[in-house]
N, C-alpha and C. Protein backbone atom coordinates (compact mmCIF):
# COMPACT_ATOMS: atom_id res chain seq x y z
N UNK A 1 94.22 -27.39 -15.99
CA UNK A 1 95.28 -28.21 -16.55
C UNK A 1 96.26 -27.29 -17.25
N UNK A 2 97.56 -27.25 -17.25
CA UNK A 2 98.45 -27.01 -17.83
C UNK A 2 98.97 -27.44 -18.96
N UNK A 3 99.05 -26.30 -19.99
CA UNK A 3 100.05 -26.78 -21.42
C UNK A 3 101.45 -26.97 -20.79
N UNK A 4 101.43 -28.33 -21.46
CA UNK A 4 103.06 -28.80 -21.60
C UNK A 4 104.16 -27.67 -22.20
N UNK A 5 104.20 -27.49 -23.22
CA UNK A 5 105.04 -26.65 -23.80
C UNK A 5 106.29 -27.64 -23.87
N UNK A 6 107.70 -27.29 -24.18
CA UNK A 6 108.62 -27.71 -24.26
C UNK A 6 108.94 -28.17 -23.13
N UNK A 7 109.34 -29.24 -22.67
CA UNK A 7 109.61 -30.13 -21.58
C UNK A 7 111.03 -30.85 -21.57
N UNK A 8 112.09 -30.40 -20.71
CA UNK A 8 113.53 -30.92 -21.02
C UNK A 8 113.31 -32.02 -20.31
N UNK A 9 114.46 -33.01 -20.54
CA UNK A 9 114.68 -34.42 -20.38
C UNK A 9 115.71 -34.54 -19.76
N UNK A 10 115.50 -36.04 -19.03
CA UNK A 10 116.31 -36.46 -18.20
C UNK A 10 116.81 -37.65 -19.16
N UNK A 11 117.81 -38.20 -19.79
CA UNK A 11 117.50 -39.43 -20.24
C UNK A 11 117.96 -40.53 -19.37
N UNK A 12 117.56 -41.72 -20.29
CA UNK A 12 117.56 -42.90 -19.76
C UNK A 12 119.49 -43.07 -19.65
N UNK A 13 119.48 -43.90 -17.93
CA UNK A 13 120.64 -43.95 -17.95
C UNK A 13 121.04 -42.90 -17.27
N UNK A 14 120.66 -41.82 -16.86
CA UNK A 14 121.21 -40.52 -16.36
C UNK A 14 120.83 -40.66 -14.29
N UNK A 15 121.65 -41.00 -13.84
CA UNK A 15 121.33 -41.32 -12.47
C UNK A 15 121.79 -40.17 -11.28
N UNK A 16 120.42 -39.14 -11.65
CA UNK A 16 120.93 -38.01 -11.14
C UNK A 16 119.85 -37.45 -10.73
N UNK A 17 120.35 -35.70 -10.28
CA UNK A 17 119.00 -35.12 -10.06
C UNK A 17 118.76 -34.18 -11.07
N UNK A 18 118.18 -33.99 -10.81
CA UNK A 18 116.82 -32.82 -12.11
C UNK A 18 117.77 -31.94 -11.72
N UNK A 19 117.85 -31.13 -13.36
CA UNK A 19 118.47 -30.01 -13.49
C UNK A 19 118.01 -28.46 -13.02
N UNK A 20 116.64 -28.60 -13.43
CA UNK A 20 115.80 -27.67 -13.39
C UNK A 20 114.33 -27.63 -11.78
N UNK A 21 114.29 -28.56 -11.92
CA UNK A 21 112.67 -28.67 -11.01
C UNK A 21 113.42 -29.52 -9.73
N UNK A 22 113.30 -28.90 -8.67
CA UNK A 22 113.47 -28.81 -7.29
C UNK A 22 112.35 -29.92 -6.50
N UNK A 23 113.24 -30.74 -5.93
CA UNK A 23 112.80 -32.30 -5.38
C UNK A 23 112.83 -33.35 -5.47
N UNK A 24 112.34 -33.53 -6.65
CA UNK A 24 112.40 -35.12 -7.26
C UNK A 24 113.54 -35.50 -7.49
N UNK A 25 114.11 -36.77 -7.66
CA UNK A 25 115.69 -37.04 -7.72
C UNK A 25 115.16 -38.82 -8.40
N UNK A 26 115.82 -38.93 -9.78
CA UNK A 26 116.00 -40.48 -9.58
C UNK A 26 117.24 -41.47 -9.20
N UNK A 27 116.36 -42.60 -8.85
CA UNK A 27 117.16 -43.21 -7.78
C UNK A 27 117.58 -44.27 -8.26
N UNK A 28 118.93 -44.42 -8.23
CA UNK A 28 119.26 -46.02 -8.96
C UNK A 28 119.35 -47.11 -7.94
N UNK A 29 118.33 -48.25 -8.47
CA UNK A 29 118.27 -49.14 -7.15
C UNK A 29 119.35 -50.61 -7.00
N UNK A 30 120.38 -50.95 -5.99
CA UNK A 30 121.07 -51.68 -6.68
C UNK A 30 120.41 -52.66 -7.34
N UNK A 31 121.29 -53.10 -8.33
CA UNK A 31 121.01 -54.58 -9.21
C UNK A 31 121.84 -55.19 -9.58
N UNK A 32 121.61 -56.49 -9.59
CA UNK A 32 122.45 -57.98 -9.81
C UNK A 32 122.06 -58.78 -10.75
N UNK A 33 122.80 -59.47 -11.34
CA UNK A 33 122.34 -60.57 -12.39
C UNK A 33 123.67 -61.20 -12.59
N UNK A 34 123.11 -62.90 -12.43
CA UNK A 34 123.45 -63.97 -12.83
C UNK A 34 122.94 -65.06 -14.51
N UNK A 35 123.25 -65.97 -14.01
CA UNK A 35 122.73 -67.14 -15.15
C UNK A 35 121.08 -67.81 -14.49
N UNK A 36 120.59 -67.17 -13.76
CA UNK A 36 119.39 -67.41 -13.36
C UNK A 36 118.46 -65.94 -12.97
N UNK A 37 119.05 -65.16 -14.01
CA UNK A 37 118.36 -63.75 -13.78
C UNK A 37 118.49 -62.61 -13.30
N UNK A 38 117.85 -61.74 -12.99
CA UNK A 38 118.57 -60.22 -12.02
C UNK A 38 117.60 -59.78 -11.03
N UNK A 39 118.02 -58.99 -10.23
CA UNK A 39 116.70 -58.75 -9.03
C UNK A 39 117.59 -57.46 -8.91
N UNK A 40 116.63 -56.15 -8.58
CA UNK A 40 116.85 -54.81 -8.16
C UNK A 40 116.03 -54.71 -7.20
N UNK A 41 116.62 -53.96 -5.83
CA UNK A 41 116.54 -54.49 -4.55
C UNK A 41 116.32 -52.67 -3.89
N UNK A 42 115.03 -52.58 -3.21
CA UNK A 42 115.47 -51.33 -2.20
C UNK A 42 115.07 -51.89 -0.84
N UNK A 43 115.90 -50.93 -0.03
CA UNK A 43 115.95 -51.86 1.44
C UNK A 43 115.28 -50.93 2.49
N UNK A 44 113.84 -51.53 2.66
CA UNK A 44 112.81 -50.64 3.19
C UNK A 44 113.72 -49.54 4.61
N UNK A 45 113.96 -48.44 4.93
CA UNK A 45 114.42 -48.22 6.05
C UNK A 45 115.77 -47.91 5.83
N UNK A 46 116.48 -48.22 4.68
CA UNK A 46 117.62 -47.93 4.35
C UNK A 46 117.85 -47.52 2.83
N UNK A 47 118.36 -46.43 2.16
CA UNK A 47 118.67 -46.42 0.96
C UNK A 47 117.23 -45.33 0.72
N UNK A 48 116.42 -45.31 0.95
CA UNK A 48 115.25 -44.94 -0.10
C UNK A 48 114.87 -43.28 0.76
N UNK A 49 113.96 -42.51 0.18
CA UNK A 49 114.29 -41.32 0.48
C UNK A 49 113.14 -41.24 1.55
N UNK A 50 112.35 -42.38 1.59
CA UNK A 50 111.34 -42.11 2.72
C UNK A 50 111.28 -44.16 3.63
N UNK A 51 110.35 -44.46 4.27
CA UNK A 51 109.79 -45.95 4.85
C UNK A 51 108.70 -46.02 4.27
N UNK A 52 108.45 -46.68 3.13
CA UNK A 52 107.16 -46.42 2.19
C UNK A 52 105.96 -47.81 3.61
N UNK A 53 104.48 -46.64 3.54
CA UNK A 53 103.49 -47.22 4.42
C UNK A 53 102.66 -48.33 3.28
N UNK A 54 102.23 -47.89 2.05
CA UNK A 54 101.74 -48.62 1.12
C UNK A 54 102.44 -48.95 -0.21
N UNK A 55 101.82 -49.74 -0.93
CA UNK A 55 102.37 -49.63 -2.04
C UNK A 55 100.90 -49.77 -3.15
N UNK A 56 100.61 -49.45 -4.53
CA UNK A 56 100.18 -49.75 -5.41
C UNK A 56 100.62 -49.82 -7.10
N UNK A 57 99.94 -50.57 -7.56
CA UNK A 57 100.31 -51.17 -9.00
C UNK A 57 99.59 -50.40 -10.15
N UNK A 58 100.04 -49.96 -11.25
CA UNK A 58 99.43 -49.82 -12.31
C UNK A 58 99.36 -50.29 -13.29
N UNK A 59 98.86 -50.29 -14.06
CA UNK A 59 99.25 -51.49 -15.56
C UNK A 59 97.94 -51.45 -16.26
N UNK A 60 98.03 -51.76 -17.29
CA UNK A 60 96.57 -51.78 -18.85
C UNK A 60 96.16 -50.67 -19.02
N UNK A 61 97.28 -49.69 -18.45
CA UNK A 61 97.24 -48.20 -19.39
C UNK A 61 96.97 -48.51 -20.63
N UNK A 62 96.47 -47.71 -21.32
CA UNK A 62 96.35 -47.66 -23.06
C UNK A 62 97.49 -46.71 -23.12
N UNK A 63 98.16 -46.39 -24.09
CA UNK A 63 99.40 -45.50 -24.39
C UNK A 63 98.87 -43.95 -24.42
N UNK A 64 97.58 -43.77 -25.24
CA UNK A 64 96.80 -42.33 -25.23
C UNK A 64 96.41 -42.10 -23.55
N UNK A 65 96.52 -42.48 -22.56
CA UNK A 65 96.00 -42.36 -21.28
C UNK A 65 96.92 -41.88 -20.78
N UNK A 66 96.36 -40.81 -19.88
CA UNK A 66 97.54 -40.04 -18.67
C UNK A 66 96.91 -40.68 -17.50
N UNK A 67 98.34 -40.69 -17.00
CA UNK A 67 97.77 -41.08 -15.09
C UNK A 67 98.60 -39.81 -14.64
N UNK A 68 98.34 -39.68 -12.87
CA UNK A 68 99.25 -38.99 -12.25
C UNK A 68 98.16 -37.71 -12.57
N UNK A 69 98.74 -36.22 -12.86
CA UNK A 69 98.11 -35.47 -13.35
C UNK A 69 97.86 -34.66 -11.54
N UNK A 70 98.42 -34.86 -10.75
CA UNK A 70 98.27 -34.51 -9.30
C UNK A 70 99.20 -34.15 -8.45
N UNK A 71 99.33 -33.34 -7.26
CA UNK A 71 100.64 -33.92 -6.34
C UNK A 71 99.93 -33.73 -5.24
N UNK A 72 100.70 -34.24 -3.97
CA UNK A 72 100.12 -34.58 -3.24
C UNK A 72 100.69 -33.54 -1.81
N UNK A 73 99.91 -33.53 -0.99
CA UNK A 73 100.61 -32.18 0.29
C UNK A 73 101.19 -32.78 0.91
N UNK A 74 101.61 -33.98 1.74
CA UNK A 74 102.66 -34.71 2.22
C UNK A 74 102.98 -35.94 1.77
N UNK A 75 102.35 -37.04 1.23
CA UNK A 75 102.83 -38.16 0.83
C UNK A 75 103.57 -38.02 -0.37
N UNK A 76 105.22 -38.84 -0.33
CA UNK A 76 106.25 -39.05 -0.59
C UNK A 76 105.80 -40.18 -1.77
N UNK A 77 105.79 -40.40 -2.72
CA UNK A 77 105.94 -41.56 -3.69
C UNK A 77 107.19 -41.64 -4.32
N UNK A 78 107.22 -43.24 -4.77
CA UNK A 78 108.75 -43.82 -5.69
C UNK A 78 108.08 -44.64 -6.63
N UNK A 79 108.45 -44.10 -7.83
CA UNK A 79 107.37 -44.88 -8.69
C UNK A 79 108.82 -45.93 -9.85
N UNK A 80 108.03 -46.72 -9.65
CA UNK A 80 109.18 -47.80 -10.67
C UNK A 80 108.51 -48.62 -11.49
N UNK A 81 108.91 -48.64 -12.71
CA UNK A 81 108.23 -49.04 -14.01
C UNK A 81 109.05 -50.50 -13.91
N UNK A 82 108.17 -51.21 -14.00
CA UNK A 82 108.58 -52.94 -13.81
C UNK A 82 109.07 -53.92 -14.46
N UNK A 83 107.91 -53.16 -15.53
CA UNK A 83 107.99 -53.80 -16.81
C UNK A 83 107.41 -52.83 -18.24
N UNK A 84 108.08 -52.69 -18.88
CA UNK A 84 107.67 -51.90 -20.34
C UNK A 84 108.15 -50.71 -19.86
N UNK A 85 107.74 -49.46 -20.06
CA UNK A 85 108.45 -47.79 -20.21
C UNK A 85 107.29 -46.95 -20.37
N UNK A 86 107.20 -45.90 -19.01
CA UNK A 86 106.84 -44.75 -19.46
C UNK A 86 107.51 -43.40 -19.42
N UNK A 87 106.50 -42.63 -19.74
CA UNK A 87 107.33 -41.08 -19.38
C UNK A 87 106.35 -40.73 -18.14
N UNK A 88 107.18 -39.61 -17.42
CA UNK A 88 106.83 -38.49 -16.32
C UNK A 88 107.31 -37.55 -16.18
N UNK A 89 106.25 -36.22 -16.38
CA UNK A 89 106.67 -35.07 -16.26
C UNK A 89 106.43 -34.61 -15.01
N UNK A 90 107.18 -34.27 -14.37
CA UNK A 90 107.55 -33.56 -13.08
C UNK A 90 107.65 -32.05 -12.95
N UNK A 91 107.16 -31.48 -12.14
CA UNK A 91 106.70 -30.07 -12.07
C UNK A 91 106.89 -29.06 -10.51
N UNK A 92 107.91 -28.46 -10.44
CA UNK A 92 107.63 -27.78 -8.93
C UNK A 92 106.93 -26.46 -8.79
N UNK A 93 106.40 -25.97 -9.93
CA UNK A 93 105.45 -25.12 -10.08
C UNK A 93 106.08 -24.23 -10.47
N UNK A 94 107.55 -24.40 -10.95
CA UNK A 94 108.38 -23.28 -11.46
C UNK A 94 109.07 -23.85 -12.64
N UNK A 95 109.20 -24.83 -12.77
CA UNK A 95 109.89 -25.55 -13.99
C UNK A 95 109.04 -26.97 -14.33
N UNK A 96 109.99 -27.65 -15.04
CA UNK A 96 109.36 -28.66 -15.54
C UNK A 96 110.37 -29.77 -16.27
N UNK A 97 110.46 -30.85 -15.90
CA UNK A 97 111.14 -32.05 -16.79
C UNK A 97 110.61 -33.07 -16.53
N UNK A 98 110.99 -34.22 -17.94
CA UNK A 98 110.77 -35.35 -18.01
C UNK A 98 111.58 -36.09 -17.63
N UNK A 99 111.61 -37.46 -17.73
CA UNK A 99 111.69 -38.71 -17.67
C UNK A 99 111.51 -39.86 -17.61
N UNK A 100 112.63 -40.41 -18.43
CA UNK A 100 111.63 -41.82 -19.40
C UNK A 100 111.90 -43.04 -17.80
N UNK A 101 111.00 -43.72 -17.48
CA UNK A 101 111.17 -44.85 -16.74
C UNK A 101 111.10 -46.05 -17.50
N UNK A 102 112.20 -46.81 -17.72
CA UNK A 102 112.14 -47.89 -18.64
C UNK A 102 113.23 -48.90 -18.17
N UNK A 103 113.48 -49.35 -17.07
CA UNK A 103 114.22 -50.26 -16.03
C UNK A 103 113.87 -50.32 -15.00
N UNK A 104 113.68 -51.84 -14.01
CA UNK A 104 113.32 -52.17 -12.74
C UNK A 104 114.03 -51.68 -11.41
N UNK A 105 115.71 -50.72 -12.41
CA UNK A 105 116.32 -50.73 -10.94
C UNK A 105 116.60 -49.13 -11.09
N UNK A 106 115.50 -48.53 -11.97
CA UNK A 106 115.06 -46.78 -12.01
C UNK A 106 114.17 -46.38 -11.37
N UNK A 107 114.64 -45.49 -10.38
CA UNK A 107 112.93 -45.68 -9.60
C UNK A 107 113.19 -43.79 -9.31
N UNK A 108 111.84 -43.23 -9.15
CA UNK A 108 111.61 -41.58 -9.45
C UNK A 108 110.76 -41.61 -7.63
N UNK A 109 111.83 -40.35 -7.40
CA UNK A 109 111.62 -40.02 -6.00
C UNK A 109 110.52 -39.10 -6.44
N UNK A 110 109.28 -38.67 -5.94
CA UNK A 110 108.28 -37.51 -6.24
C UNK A 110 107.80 -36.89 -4.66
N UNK A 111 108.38 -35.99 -4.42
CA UNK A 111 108.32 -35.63 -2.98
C UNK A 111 106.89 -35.10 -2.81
N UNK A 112 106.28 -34.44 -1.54
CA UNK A 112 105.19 -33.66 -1.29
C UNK A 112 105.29 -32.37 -2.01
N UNK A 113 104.51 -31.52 -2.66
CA UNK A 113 104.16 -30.60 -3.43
C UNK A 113 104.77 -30.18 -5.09
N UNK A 114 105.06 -31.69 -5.67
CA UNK A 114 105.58 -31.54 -6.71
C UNK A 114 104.31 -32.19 -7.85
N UNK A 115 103.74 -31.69 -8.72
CA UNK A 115 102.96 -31.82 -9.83
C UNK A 115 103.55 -33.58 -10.64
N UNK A 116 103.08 -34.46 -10.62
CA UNK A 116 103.61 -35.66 -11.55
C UNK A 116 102.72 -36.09 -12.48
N UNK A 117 102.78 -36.07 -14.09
CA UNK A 117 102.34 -36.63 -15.04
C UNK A 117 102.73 -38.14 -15.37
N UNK A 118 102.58 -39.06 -15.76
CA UNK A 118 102.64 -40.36 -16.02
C UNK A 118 102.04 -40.07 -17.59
N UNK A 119 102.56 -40.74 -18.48
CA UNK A 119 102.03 -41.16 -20.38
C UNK A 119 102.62 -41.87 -20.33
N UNK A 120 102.34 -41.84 -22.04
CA UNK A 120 103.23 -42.56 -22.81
C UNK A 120 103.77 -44.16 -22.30
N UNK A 121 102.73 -44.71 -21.81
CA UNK A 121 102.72 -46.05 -21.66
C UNK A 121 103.17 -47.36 -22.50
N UNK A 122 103.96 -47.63 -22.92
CA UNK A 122 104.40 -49.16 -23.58
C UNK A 122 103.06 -49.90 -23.48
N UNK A 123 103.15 -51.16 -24.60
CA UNK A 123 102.13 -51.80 -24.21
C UNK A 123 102.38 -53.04 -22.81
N UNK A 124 101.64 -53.29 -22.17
CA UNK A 124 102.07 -54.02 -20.89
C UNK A 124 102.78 -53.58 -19.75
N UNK A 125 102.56 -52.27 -20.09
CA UNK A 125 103.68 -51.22 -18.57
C UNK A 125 103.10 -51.66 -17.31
N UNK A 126 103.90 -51.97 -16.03
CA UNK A 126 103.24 -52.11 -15.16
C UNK A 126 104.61 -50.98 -14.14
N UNK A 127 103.74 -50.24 -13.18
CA UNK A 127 104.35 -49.37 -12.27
C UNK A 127 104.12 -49.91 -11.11
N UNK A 128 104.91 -49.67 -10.30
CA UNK A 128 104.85 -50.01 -8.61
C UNK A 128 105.27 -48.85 -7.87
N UNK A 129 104.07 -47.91 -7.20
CA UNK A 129 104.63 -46.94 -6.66
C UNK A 129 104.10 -47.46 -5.07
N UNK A 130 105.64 -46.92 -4.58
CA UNK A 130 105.50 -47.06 -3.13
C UNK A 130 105.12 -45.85 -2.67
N UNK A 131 104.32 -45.48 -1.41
CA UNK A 131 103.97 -44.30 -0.88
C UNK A 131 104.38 -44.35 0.65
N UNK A 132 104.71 -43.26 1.21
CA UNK A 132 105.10 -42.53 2.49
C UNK A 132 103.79 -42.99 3.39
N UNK A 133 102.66 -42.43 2.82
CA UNK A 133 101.62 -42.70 3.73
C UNK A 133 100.25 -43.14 2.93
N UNK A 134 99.21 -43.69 4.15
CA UNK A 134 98.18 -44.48 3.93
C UNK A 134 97.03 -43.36 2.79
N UNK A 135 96.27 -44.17 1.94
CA UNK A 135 95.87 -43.40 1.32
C UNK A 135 94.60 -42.74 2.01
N UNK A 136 94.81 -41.41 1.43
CA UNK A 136 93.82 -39.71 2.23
C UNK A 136 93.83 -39.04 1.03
N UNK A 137 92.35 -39.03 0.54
CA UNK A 137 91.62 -37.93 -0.52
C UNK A 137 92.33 -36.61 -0.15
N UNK A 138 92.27 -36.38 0.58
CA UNK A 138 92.52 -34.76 1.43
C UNK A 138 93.59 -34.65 0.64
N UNK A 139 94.96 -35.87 0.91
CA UNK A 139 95.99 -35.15 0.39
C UNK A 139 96.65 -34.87 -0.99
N UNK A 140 95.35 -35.14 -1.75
CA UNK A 140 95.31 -34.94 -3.42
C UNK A 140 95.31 -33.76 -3.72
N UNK A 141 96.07 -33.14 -4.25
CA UNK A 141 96.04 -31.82 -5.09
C UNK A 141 95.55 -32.14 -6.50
N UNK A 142 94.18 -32.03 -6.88
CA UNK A 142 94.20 -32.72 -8.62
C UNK A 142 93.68 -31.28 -9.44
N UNK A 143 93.74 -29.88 -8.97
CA UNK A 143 93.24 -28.76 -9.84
C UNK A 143 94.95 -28.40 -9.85
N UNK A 144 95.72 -28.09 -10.69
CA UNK A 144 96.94 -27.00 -11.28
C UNK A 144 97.06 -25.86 -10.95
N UNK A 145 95.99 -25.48 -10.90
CA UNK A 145 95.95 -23.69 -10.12
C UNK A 145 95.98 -23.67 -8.60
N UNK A 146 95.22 -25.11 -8.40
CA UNK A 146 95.22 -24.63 -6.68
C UNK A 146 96.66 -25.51 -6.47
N UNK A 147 97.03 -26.22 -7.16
CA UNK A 147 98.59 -26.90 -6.75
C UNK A 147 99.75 -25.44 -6.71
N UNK A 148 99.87 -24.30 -7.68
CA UNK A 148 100.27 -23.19 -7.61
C UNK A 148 99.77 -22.45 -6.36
N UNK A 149 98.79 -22.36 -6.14
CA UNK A 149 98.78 -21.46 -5.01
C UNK A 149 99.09 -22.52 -3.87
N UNK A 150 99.07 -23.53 -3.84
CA UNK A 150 99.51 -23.63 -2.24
C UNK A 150 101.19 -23.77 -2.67
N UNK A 151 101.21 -23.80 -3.29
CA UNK A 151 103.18 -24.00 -3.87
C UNK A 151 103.45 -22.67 -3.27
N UNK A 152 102.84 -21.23 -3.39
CA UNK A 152 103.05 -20.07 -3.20
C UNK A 152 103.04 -19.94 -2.06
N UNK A 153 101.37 -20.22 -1.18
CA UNK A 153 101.05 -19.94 -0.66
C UNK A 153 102.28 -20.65 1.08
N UNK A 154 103.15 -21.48 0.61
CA UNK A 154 103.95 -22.44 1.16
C UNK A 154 105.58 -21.54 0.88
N UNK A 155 105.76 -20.84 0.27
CA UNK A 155 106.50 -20.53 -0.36
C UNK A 155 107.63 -20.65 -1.10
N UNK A 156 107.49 -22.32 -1.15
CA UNK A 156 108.59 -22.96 -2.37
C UNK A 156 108.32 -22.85 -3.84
């Protein structure tokens, strides 16, 4: 596991790409609202940086709990905080930044070989990350050192 150390920020509202760490990009998804509510919309096949194969939910984090803590060797995730706010630190094995997810129509591109932390959970956070592909143990990177060497060993 890796010390954090000082970790620069993306803030909320900032609909851009990472300054520092190479890949990840957040994505502003359109959104609408009327007198009967708002809906933020991605259009499977169009707009999004991959054709997500699955999707899964998170939620009844405790706030002291990390998720994420992994990256993965080809599957593509978009993770979007639904409801309540967390943070994610993002990592290409050469840098490092955050960002706060705390809107339905913010959603965090996390490509293949990039390190993603999840905290700092709100109470009632629920995430919806869509994924590229079906879920495969194989393609878990969950040791830090061996996520560096194949980062190297790959040579990005």
């Amino acid at each position: 596991e890796a010390p954090l150390g000082p970790v620069p920020s993306v803030q909320p509202g900032a609909h851009a790409a990472f300054k520092r760490v190479v890949g990840p990009a957040i994505i502003s998804l359109p959104h609408f609202a009327d007198l009967r509510g708002s809906i933020a919309v991605g259009q499977l096949g169009q707009g999004l940086p991959f054709t997500p194969r699955r999707f899964f939910t998170v939620y009844d984090v405790a706030n002291e709990h990390v998720r994420g803590e992994h990256a993965h060797r080809e599957c593509h995730q978009l993770i979007v905080c639904v409801h309540g706010r967390i943070a994610v630190v993002v990592d290409d094995g050469t840098s490092r930044e955050q960002v706060v997810l705390d809107h339905p129509s913010r959603a965090l591109h996390v490509p293949p070989l990039v390190w993603a932390v999840q905290y700092g959970h709100s109470p009632g956070a629920v995430l919806v990350v869509l994924a590229s592909h079906d879920y495969d143990a194989a393609d878990y990177i969950r040791d830090y050192g061996e996520f560096l060497a194949e980062k190297r060993a790959k040579g990005s």
